[in-house]
N, C-alpha and C. Protein backbone atom coordinates (compact mmCIF):
# COMPACT_ATOMS: atom_id res chain seq x y z
N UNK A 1 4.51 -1.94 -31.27
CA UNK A 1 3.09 -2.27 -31.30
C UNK A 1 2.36 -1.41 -30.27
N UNK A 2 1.15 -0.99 -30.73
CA UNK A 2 0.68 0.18 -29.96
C UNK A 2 -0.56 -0.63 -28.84
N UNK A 3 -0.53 -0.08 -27.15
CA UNK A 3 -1.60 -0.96 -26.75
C UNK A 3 -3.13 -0.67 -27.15
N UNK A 4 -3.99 -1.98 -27.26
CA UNK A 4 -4.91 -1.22 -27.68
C UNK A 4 -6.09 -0.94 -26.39
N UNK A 5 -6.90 -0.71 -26.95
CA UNK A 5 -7.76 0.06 -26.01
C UNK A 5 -8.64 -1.43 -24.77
N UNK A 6 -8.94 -0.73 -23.58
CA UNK A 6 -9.12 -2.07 -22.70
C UNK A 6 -10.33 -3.04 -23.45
N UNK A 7 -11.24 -1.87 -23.88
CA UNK A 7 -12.09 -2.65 -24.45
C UNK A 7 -12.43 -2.85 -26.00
N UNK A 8 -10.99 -2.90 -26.62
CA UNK A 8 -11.39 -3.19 -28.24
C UNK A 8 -11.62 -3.95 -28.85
N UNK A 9 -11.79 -5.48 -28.12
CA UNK A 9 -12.10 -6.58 -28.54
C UNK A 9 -13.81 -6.76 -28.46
N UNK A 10 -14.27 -5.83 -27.44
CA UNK A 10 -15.67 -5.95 -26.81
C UNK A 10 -16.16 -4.89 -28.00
N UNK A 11 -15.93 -3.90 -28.42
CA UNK A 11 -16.69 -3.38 -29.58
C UNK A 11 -16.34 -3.90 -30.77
N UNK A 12 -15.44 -4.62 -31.12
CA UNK A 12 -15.47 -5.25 -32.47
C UNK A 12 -16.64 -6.12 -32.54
N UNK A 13 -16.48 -6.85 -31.74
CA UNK A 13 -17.54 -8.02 -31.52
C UNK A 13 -18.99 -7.61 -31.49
N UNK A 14 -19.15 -6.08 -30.65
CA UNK A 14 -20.06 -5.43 -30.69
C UNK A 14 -20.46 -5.26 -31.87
N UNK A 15 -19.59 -4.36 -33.21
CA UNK A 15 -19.94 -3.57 -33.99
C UNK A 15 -20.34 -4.97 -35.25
N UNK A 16 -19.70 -6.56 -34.87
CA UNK A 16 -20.06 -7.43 -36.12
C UNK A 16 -21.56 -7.95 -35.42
N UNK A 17 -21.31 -7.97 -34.14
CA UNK A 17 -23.22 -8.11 -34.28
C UNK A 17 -23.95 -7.28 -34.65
N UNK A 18 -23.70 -6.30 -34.93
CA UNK A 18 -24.77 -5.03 -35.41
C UNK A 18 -24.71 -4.97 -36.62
N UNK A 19 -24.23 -5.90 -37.33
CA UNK A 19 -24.18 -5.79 -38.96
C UNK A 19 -22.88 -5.31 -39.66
N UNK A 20 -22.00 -5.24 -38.78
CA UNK A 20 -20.69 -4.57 -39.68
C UNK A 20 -19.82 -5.18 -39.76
N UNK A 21 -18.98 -5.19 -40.93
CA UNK A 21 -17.83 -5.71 -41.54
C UNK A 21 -16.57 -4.97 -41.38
N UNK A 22 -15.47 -5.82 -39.66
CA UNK A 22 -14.20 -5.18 -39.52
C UNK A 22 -13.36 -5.10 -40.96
N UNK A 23 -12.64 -3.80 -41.20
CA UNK A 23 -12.26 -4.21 -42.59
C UNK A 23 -10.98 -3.61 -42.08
N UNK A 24 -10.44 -3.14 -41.34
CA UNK A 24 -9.21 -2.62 -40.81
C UNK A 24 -9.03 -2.41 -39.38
N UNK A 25 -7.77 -3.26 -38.71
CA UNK A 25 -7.36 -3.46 -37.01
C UNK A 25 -6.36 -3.63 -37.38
N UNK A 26 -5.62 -1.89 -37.04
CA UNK A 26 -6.32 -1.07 -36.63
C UNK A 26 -6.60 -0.31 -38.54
N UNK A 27 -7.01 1.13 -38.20
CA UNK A 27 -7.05 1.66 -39.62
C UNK A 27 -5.96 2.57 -39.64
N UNK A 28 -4.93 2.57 -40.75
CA UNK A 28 -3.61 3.33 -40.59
C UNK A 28 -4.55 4.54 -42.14
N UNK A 29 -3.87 5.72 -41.43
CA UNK A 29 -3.78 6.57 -42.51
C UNK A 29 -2.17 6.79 -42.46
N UNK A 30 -1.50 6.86 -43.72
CA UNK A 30 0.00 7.14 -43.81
C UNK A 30 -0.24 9.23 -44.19
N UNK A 31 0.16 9.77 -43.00
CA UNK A 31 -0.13 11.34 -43.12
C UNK A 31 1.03 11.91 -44.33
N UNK A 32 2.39 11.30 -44.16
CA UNK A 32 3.55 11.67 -44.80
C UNK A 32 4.62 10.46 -44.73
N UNK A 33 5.55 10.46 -45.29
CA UNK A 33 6.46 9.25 -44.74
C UNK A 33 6.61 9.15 -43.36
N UNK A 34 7.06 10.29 -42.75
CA UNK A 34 7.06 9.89 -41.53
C UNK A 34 5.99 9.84 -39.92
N UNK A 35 5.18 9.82 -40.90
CA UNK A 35 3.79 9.95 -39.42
C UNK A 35 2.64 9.35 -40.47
N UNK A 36 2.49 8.31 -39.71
CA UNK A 36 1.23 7.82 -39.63
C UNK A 36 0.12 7.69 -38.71
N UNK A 37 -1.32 7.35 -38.73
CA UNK A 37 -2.19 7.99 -37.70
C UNK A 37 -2.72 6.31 -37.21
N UNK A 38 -2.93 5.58 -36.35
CA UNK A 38 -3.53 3.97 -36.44
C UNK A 38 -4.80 4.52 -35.85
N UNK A 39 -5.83 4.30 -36.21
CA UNK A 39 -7.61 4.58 -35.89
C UNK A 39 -8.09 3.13 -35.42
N UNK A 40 -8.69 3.05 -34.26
CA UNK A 40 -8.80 1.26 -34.14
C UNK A 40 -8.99 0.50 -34.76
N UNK A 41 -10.44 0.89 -35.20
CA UNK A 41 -10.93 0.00 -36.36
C UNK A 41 -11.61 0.97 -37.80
N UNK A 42 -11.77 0.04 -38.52
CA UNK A 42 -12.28 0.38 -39.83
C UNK A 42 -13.59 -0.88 -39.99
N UNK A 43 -14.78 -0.01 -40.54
CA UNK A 43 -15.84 -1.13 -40.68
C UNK A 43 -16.71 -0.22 -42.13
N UNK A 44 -16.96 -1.26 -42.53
CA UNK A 44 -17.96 -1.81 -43.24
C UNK A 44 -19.99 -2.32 -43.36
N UNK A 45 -20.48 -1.40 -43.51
CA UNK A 45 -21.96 -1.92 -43.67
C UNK A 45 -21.90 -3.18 -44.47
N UNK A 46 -22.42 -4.42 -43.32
CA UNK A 46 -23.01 -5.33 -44.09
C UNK A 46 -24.58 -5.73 -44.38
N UNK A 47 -25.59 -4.66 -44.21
CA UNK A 47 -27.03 -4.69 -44.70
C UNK A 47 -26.94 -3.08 -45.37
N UNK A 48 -26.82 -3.55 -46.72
CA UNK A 48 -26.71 -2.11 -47.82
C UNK A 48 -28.52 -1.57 -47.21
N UNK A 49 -29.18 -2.05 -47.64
CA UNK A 49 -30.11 -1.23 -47.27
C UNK A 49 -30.49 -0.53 -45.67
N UNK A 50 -29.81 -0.83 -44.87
CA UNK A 50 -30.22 0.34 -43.68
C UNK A 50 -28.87 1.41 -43.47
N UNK A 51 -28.07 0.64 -44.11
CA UNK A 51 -26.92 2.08 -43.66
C UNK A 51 -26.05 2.65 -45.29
N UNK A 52 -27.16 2.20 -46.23
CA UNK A 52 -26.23 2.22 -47.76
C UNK A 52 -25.15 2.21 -47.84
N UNK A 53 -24.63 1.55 -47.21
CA UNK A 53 -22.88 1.02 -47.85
C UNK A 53 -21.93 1.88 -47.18
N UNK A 54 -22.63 2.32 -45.77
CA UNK A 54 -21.58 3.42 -44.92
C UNK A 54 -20.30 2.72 -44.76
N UNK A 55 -19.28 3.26 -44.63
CA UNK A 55 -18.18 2.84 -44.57
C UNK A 55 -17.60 3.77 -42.92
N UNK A 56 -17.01 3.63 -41.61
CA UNK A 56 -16.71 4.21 -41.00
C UNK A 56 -15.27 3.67 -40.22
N UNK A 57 -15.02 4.98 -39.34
CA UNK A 57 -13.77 4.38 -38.73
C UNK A 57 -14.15 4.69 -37.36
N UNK A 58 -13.37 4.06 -36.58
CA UNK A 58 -14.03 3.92 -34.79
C UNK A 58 -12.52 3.96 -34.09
N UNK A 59 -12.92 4.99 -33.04
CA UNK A 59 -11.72 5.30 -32.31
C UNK A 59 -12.67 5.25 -30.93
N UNK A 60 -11.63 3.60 -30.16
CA UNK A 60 -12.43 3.57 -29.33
C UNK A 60 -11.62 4.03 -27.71
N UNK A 61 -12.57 4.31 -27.04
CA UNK A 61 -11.93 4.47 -25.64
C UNK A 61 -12.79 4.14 -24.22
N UNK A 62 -12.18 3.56 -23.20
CA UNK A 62 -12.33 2.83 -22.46
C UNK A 62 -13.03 4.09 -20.70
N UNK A 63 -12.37 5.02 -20.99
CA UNK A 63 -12.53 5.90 -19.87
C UNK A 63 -13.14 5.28 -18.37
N UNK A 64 -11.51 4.55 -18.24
CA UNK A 64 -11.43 3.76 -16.63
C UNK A 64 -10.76 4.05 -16.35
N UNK A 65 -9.71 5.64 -17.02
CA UNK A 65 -8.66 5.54 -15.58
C UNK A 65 -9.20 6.92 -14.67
N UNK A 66 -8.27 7.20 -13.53
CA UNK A 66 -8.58 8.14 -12.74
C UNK A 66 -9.20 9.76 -13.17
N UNK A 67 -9.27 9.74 -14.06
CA UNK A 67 -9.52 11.14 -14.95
C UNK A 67 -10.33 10.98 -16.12
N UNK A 68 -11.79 11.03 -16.04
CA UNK A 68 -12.24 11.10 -17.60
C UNK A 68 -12.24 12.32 -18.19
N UNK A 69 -11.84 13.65 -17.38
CA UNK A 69 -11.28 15.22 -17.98
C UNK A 69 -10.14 14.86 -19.19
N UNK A 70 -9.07 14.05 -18.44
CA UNK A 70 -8.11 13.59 -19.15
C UNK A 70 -8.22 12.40 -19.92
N UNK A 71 -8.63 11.54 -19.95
CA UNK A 71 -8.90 11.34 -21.09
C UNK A 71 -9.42 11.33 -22.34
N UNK A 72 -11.23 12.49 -21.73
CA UNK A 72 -11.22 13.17 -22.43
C UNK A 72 -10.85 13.97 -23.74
N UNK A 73 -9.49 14.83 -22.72
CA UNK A 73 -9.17 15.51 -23.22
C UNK A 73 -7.90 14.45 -24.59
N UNK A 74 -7.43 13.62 -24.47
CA UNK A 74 -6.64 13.05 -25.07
C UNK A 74 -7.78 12.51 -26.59
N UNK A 75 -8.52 11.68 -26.11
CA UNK A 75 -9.84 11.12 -27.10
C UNK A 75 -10.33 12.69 -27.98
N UNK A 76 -10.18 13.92 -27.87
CA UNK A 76 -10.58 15.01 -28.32
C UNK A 76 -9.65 15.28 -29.21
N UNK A 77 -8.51 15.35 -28.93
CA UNK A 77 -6.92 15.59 -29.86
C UNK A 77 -7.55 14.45 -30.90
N UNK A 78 -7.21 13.33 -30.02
CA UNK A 78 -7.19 12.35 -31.30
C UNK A 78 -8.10 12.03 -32.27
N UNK A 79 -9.67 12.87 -31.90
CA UNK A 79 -10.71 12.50 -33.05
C UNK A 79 -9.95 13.53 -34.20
N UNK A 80 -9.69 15.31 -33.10
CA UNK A 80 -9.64 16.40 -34.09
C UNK A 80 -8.87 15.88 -35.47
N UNK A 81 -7.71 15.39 -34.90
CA UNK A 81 -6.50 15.24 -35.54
C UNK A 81 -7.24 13.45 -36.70
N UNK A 82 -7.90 12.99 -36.48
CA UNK A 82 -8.07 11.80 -37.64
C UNK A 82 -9.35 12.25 -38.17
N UNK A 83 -10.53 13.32 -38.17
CA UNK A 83 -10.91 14.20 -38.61
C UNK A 83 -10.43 14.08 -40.20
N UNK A 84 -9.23 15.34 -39.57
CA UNK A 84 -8.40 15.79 -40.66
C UNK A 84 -7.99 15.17 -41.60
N UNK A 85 -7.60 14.00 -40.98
CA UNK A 85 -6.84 13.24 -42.21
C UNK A 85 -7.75 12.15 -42.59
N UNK A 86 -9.36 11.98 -42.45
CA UNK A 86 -9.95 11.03 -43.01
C UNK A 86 -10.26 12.04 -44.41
N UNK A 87 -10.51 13.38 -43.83
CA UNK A 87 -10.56 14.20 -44.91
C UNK A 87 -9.99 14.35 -46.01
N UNK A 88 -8.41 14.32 -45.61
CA UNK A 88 -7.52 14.50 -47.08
C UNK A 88 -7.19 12.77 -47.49
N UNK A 89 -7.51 11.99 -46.85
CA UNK A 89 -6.84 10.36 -47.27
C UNK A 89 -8.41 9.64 -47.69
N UNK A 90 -9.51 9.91 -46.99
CA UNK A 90 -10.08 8.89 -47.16
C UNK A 90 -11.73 9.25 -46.91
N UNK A 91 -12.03 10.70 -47.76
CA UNK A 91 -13.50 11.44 -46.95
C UNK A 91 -14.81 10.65 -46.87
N UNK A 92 -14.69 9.72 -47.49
CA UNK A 92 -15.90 9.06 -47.40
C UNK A 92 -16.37 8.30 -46.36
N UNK A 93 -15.40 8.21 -45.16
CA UNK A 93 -15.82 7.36 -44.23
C UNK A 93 -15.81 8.34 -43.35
N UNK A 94 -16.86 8.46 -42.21
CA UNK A 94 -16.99 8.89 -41.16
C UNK A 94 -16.92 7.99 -39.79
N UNK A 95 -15.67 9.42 -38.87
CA UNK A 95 -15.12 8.97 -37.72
C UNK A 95 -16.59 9.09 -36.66
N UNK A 96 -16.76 8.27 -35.60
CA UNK A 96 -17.06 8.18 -34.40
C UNK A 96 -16.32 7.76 -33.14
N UNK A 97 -16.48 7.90 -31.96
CA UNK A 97 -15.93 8.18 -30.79
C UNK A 97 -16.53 6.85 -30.48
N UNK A 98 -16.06 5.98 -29.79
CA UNK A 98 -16.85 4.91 -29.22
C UNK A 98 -16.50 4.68 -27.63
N UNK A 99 -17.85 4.95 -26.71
CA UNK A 99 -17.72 5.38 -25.66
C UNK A 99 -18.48 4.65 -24.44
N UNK A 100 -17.64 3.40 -23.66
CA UNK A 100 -18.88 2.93 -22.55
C UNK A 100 -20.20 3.75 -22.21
N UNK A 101 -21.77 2.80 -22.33
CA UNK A 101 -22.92 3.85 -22.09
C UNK A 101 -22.94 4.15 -20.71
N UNK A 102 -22.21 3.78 -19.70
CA UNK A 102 -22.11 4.45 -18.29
C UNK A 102 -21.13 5.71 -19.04
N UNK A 103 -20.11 5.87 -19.42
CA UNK A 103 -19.54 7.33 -19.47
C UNK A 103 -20.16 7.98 -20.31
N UNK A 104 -21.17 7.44 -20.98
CA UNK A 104 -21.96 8.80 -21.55
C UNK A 104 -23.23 9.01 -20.75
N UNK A 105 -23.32 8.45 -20.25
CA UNK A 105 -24.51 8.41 -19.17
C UNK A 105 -24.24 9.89 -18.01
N UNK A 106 -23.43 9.58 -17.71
CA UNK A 106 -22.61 10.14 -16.56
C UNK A 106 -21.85 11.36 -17.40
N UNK A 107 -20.41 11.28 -17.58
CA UNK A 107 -19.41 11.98 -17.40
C UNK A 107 -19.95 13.02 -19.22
N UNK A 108 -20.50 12.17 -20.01
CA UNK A 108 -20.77 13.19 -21.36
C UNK A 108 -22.27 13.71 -21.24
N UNK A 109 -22.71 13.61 -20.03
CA UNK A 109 -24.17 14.79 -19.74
C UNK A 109 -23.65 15.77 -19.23
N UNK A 110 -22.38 15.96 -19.00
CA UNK A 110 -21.98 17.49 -18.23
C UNK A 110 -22.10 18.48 -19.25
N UNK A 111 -22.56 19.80 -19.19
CA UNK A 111 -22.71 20.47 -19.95
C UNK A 111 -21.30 20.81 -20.40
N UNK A 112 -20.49 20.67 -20.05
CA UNK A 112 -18.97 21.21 -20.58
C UNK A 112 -18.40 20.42 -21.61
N UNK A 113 -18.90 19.30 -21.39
CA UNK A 113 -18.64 18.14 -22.57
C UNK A 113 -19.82 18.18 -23.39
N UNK A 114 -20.95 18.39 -23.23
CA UNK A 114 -21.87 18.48 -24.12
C UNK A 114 -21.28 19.65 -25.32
N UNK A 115 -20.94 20.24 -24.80
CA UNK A 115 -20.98 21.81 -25.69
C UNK A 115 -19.85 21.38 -26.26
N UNK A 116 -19.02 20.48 -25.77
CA UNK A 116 -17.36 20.39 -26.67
C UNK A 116 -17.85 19.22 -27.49
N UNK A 117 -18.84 18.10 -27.26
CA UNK A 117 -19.44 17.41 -28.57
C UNK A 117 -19.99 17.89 -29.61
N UNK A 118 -21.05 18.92 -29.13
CA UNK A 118 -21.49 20.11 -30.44
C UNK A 118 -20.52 20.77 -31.06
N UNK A 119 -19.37 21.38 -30.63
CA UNK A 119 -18.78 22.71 -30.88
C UNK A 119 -18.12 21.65 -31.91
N UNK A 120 -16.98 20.25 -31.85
CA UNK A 120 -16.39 19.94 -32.62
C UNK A 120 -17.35 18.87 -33.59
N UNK A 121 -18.11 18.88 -33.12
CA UNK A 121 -19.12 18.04 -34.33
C UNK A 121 -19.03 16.23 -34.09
N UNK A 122 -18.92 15.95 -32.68
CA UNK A 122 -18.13 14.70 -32.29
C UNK A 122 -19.48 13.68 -33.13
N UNK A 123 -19.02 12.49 -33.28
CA UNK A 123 -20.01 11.49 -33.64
C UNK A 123 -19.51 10.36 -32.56
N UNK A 124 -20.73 10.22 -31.86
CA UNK A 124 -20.71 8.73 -30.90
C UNK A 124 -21.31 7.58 -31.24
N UNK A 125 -20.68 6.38 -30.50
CA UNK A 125 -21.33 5.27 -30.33
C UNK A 125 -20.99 4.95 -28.88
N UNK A 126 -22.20 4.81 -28.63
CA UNK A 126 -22.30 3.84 -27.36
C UNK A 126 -22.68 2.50 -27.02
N UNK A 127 -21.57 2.07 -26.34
CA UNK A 127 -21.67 0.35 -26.19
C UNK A 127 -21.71 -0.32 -25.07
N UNK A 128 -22.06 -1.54 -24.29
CA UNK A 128 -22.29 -1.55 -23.13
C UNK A 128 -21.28 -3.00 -22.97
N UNK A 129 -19.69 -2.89 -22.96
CA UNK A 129 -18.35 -3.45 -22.68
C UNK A 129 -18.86 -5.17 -22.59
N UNK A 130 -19.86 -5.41 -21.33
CA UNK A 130 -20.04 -6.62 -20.88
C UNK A 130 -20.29 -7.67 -21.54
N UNK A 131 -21.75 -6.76 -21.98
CA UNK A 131 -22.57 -7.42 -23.30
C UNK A 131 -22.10 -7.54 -24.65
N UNK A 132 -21.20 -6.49 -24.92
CA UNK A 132 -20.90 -6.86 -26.35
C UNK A 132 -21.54 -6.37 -27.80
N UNK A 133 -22.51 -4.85 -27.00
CA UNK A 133 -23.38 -4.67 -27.64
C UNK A 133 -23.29 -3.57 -27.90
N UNK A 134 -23.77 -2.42 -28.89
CA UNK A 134 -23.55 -1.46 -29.54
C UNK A 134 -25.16 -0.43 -29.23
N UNK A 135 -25.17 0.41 -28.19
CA UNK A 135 -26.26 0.88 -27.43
C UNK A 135 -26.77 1.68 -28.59
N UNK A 136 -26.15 3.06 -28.98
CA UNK A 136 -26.41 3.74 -30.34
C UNK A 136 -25.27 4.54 -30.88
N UNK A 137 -26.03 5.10 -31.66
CA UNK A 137 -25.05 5.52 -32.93
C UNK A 137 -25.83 7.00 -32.86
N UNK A 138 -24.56 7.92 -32.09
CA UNK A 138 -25.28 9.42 -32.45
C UNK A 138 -24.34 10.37 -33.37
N UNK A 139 -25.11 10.54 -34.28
CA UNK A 139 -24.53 11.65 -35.49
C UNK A 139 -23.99 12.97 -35.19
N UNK A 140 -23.45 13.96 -35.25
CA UNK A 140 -23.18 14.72 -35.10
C UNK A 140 -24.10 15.61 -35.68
N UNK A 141 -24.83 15.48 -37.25
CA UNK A 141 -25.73 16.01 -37.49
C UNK A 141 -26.75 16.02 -36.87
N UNK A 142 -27.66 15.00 -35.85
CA UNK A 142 -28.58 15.11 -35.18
C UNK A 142 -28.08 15.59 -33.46
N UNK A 143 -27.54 16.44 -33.21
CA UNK A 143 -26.93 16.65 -31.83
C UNK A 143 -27.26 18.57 -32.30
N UNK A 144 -28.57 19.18 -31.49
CA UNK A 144 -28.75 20.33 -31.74
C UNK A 144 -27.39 21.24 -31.19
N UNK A 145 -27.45 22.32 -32.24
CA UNK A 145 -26.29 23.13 -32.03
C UNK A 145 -26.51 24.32 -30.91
């Protein structure tokens, strides 16, 4: 059993007050028999008219330990890499990064991370752990290149 993230109970809860339907904890893509990928969650639009029936997957991370370079850098592998395979298993849903709004506040205004959110096309959500609440939702399409 894989641990999950410190705060994955606080954005689920987040993401069903904001209208969405958990539909997979975690979301497995099976890559080949022997590798599979687990994505935290899988959700569901439940008001068709503001998000038409988006379907997405959320890979969330906590960035509390001593290094947000490194974890970072780990949360970067792991979007690239489920990217890929929402692509060949499942293209209709789009991945986002889900990211305390103090570490995007802070540690994702550095220009070095800015440019590595543009360059790979990252999609965020920001949530604020305590509250339970889902701050926003930034597209990758609206993040100038």
């Amino acid at each position: 059993m894989s641990r999950k993230d410190q705060f994955h109970e606080a954005v689920k809860h987040a993401l069903e007050k904001d209208g969405w339907l958990i539909t997979h904890d975690p979301f497995t893509i099976q890559i080949s028999e022997a590798v599979k990928l687990k994505i935290d969650l899988g959700a569901e639009s439940t008001i068709a008219a503001q998000r038409d029936q988006e379907k997405n997957a959320i890979e969330i991370k906590s960035f509390v330990t001593d290094s947000d370079i490194s974890e970072f850098h780990a949360a970067l592998g792991q979007y690239l890499n489920y990217v890929q395979a929402l692509e060949d298993k499942d293209p209709s849903r789009i991945l986002y990064l889900a990211i305390p709004l103090e570490t995007y506040d802070d540690f994702f205004q550095l220009t070095f991370i800015q440019k590595s959110v543009r360059r790979y096309a990252i999609n965020l959500i920001t949530y604020d752990p305590i509250k339970e609440e889902i701050k926003s939702w930034i597209s990758s399409n609206n993040i100038d290149k």
